[in-house]
C-alpha atoms as a PDB file:
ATOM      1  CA  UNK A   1       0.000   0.000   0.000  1.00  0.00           C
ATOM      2  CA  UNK A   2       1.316   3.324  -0.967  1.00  0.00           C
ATOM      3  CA  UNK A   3       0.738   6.254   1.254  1.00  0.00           C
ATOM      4  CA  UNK A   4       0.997   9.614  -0.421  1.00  0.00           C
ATOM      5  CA  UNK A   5       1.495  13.049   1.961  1.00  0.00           C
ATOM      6  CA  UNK A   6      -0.990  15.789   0.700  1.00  0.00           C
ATOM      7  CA  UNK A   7       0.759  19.527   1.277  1.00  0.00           C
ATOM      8  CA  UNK A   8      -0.417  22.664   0.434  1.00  0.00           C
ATOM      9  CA  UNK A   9       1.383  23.651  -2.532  1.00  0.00           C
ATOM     10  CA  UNK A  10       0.344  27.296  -2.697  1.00  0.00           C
ATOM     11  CA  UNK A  11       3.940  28.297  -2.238  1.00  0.00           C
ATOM     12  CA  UNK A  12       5.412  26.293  -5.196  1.00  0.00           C
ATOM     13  CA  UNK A  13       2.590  27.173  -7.734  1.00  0.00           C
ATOM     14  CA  UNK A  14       4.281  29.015 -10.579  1.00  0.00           C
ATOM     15  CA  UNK A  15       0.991  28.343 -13.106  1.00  0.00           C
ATOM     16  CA  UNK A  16       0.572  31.923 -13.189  1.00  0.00           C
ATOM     17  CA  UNK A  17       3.927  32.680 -13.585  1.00  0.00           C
ATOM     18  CA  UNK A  18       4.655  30.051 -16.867  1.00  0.00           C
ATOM     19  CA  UNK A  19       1.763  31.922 -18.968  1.00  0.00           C
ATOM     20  CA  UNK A  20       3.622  35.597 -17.680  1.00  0.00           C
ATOM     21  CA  UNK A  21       6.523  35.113 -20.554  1.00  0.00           C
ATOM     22  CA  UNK A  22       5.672  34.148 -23.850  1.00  0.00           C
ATOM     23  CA  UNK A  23       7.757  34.687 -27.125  1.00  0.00           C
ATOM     24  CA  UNK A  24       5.378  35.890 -30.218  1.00  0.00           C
ATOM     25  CA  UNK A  25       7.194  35.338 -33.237  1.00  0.00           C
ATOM     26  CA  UNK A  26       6.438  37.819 -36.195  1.00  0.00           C
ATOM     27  CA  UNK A  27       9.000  36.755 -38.938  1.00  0.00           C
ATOM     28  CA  UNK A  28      10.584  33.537 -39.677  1.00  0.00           C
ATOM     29  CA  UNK A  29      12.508  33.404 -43.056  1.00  0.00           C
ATOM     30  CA  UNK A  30      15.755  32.283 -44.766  1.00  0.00           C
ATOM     31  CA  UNK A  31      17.209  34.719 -46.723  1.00  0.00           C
ATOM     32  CA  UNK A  32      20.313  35.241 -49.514  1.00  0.00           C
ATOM     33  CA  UNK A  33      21.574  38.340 -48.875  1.00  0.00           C
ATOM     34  CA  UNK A  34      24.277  40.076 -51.233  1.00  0.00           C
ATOM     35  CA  UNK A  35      25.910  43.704 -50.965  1.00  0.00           C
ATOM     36  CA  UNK A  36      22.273  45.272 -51.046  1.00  0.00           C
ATOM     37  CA  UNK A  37      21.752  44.454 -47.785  1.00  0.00           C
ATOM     38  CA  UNK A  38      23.042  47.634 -45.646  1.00  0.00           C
ATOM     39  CA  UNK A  39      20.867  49.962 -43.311  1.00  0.00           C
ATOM     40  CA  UNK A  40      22.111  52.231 -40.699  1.00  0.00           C
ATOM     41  CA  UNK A  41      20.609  53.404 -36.987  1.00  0.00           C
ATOM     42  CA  UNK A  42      18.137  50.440 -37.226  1.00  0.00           C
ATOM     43  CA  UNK A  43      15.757  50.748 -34.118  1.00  0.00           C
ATOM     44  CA  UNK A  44      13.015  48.416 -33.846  1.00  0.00           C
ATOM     45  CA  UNK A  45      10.129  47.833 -31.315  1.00  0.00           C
ATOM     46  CA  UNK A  46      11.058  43.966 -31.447  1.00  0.00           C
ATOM     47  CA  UNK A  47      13.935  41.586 -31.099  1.00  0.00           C
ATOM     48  CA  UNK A  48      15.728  39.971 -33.598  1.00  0.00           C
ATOM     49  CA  UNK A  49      17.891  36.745 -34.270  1.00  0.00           C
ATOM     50  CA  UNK A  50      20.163  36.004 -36.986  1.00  0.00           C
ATOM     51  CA  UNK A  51      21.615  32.693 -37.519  1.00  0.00           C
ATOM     52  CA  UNK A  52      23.798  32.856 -40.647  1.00  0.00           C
ATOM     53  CA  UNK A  53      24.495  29.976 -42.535  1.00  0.00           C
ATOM     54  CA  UNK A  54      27.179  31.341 -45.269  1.00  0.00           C
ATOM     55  CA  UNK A  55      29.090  33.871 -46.506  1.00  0.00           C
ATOM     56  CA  UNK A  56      29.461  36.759 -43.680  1.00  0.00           C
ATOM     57  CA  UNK A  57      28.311  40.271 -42.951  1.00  0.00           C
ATOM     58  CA  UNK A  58      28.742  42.898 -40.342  1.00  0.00           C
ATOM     59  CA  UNK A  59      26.942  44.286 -36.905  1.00  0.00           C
ATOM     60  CA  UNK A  60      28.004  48.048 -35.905  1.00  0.00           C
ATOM     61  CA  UNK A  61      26.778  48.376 -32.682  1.00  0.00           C
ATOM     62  CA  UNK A  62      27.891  51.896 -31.280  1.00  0.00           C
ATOM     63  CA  UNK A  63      31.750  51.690 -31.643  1.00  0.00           C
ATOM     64  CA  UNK A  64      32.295  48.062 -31.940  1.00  0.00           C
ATOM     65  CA  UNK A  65      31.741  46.221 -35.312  1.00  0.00           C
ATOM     66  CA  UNK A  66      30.931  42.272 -35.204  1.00  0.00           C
ATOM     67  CA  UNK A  67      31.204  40.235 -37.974  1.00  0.00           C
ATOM     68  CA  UNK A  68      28.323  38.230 -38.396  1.00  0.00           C
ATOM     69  CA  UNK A  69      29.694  34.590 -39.396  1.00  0.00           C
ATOM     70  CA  UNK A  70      28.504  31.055 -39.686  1.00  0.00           C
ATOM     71  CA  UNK A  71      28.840  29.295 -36.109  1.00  0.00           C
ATOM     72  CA  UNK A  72      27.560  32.085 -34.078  1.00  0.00           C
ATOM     73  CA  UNK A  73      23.430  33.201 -33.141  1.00  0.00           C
ATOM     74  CA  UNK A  74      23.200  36.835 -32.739  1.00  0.00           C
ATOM     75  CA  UNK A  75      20.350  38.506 -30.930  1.00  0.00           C
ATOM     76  CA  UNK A  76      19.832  41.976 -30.981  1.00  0.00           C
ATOM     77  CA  UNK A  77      17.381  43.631 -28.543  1.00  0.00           C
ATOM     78  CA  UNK A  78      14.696  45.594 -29.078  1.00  0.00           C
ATOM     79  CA  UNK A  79      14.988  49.222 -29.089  1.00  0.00           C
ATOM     80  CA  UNK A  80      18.740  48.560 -29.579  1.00  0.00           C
ATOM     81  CA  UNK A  81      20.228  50.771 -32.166  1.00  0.00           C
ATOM     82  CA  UNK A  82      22.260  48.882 -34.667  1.00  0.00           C
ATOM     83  CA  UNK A  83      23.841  49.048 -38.408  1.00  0.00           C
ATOM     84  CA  UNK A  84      24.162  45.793 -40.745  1.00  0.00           C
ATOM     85  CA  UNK A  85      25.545  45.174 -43.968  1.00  0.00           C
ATOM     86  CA  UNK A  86      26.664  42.594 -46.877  1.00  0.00           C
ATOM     87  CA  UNK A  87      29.395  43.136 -48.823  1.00  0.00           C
ATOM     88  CA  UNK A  88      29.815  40.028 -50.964  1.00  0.00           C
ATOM     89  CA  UNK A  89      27.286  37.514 -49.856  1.00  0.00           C
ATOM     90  CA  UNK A  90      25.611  36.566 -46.445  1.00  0.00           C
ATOM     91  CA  UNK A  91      22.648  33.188 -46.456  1.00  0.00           C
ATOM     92  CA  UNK A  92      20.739  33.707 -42.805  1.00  0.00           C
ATOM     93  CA  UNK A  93      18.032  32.346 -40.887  1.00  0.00           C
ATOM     94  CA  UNK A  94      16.198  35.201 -39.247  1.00  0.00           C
ATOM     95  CA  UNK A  95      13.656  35.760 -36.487  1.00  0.00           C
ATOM     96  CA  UNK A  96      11.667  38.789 -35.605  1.00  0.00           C
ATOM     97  CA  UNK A  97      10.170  38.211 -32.079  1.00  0.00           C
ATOM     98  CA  UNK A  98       9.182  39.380 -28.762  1.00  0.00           C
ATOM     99  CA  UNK A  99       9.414  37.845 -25.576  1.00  0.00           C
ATOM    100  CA  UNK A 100       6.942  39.622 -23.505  1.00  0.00           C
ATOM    101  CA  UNK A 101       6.536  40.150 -20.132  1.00  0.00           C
ATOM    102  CA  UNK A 102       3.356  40.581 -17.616  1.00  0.00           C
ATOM    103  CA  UNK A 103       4.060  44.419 -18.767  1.00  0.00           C
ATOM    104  CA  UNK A 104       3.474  42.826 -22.617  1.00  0.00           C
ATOM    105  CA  UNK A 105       6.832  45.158 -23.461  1.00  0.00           C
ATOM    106  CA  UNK A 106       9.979  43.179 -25.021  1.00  0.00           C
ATOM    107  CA  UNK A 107      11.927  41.766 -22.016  1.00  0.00           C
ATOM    108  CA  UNK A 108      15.011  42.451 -24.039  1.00  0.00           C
ATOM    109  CA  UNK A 109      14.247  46.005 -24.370  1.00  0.00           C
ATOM    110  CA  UNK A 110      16.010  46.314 -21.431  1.00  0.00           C
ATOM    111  CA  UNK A 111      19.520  44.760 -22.484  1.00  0.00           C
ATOM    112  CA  UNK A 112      22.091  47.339 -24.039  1.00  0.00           C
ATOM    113  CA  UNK A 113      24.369  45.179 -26.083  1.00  0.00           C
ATOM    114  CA  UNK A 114      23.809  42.249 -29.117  1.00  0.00           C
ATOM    115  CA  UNK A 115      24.314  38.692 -27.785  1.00  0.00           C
ATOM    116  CA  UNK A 116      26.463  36.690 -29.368  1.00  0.00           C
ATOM    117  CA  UNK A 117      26.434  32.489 -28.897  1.00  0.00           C
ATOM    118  CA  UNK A 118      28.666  29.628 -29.985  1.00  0.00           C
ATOM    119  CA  UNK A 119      26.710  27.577 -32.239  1.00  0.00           C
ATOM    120  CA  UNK A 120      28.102  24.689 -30.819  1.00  0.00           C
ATOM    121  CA  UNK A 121      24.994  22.386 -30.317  1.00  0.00           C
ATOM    122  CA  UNK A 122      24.470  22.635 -34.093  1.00  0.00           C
ATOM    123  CA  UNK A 123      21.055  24.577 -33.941  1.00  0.00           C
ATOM    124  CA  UNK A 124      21.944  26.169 -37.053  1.00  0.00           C
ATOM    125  CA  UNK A 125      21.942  23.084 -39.135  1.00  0.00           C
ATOM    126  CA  UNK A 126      18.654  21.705 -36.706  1.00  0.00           C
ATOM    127  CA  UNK A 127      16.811  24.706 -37.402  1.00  0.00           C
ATOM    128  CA  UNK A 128      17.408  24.965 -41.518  1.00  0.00           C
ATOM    129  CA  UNK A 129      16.173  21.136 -41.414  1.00  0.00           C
ATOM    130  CA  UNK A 130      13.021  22.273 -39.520  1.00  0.00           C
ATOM    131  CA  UNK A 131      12.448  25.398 -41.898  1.00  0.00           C
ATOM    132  CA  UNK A 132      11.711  22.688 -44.909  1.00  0.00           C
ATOM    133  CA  UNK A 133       9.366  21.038 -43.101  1.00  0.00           C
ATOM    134  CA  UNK A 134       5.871  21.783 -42.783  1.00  0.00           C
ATOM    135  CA  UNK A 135       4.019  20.395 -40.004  1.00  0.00           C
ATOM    136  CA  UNK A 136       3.099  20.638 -36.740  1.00  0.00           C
ATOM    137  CA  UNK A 137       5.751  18.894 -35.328  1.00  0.00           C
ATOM    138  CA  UNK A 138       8.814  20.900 -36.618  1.00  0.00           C
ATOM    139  CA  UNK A 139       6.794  24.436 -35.838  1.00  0.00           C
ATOM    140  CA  UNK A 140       6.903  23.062 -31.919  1.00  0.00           C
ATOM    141  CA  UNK A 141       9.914  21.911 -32.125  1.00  0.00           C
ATOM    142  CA  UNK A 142      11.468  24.995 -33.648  1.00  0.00           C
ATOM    143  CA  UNK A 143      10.022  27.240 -31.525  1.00  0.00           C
ATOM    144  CA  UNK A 144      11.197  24.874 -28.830  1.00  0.00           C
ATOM    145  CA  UNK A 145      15.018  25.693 -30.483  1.00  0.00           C
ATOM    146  CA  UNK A 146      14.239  28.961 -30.186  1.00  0.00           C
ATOM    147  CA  UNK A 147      12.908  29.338 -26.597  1.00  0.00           C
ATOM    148  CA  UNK A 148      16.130  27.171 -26.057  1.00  0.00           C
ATOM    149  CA  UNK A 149      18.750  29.859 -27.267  1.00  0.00           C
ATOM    150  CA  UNK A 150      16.881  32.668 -26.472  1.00  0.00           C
ATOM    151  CA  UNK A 151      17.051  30.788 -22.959  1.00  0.00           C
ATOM    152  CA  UNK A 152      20.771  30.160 -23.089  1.00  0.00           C
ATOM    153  CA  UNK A 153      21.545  33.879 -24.051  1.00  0.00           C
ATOM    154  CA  UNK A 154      19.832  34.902 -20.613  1.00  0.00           C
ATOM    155  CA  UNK A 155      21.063  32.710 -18.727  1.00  0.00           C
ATOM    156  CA  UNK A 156      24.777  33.044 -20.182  1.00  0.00           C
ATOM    157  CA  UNK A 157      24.349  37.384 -19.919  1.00  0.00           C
ATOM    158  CA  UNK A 158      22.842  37.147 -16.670  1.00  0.00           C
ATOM    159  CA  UNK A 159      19.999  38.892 -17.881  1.00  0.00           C
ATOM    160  CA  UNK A 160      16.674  39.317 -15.873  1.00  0.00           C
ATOM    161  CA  UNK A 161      17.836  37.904 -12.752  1.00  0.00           C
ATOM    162  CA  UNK A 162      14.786  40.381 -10.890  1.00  0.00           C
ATOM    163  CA  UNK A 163      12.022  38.688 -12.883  1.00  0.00           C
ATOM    164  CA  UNK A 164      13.067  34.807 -12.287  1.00  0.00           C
ATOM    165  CA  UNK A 165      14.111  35.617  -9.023  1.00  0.00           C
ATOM    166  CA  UNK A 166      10.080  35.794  -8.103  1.00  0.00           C
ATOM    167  CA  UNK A 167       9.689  32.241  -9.105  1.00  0.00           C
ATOM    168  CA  UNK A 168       9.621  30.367  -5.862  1.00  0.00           C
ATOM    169  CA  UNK A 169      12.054  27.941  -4.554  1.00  0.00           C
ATOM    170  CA  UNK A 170      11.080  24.343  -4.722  1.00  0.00           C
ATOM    171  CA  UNK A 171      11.410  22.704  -0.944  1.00  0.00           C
ATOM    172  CA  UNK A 172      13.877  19.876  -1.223  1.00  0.00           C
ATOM    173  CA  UNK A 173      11.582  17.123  -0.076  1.00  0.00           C
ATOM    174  CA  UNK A 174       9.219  17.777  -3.284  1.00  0.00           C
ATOM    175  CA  UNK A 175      12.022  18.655  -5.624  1.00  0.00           C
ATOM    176  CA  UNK A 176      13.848  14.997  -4.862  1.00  0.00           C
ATOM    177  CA  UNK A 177      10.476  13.270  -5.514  1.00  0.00           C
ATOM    178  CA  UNK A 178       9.941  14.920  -8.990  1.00  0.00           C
ATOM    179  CA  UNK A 179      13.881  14.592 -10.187  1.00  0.00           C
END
């Protein structure tokens, strides 16, 4: 006979918290780029993320210029002003999105700088696979990808530390039941 313990989980119930943060994606395209592609003092209202996949181009953010190469993600925040250009030839995987809070402005609004990861999972290659599909499936599961770097880029720029600090702690005697 199993005997289970009923507590009072009030203090651990984050379902109003999960639905707080969601990520609306407006624009999801692959694009060939050549030495058209240029704007300066871009400002936009939502976040973007560029994933090339050849050639290369270049980020001026402020004083410091990033080349934007094959093996990195780059996401620039909202309301960050930013130049970009092509000058031979640049393939990319782009995102316009925002992750928005209970305020339903762009959490990245906020951070002052483009974030730069290390493709090093291969997402790159996982998420070009999932653009030629067309079901269900590889929607979830790229917007799963997505969630996932957007994820990593927080959690590897310390960003928004205030906001997931809310989310209670999970008491030890639950958390080893449920791991």
């Amino acid at each position: 006979m199993e005997i289970y313990i009923v507590m009072n989980l009030e203090n651990i119930d984050i379902s109003g918290k999960i639905n707080s943060v969601n990520m609306d994606i407006s624009v999801a395209y692959f694009a060939h780029l050549d030495s058209s592609w240029r704007c300066k003092n871009v400002c936009s209202s939502f976040t973007r993320m560029y994933i090339p996949t050849d050639g290369e181009g270049i980020l001026k953010s402020g004083d410091e210029t990033i080349p934007l190469v094959k093996g990195k993600i780059y996401i620039i925040p909202a309301m960050h002003i930013f130049s970009y250009k092509c000058n031979k030839k640049l393939d990319k995987l782009f995102f316009h999105f925002s992750l928005v809070g209970e305020d339903k402005l762009d959490l990245f609004s906020k951070v002052k700088k483009i974030l730069i990861l290390d493709d090093t999972e291969g997402y790159a290659e996982r998420i070009s696979h999932l653009f030629m599909q067309n079901t269900a499936n590889s929607v979830i599961e790229l917007k799963s990808l997505l969630l996932t770097l957007v994820n990593s880029a927080i959690k590897e720029n310390n960003i928004f530390p205030s906001i997931f600090a809310k989310f209670p702690k999970i008491p030890p005697i639950i958390r080893d039941r449920i791991t």
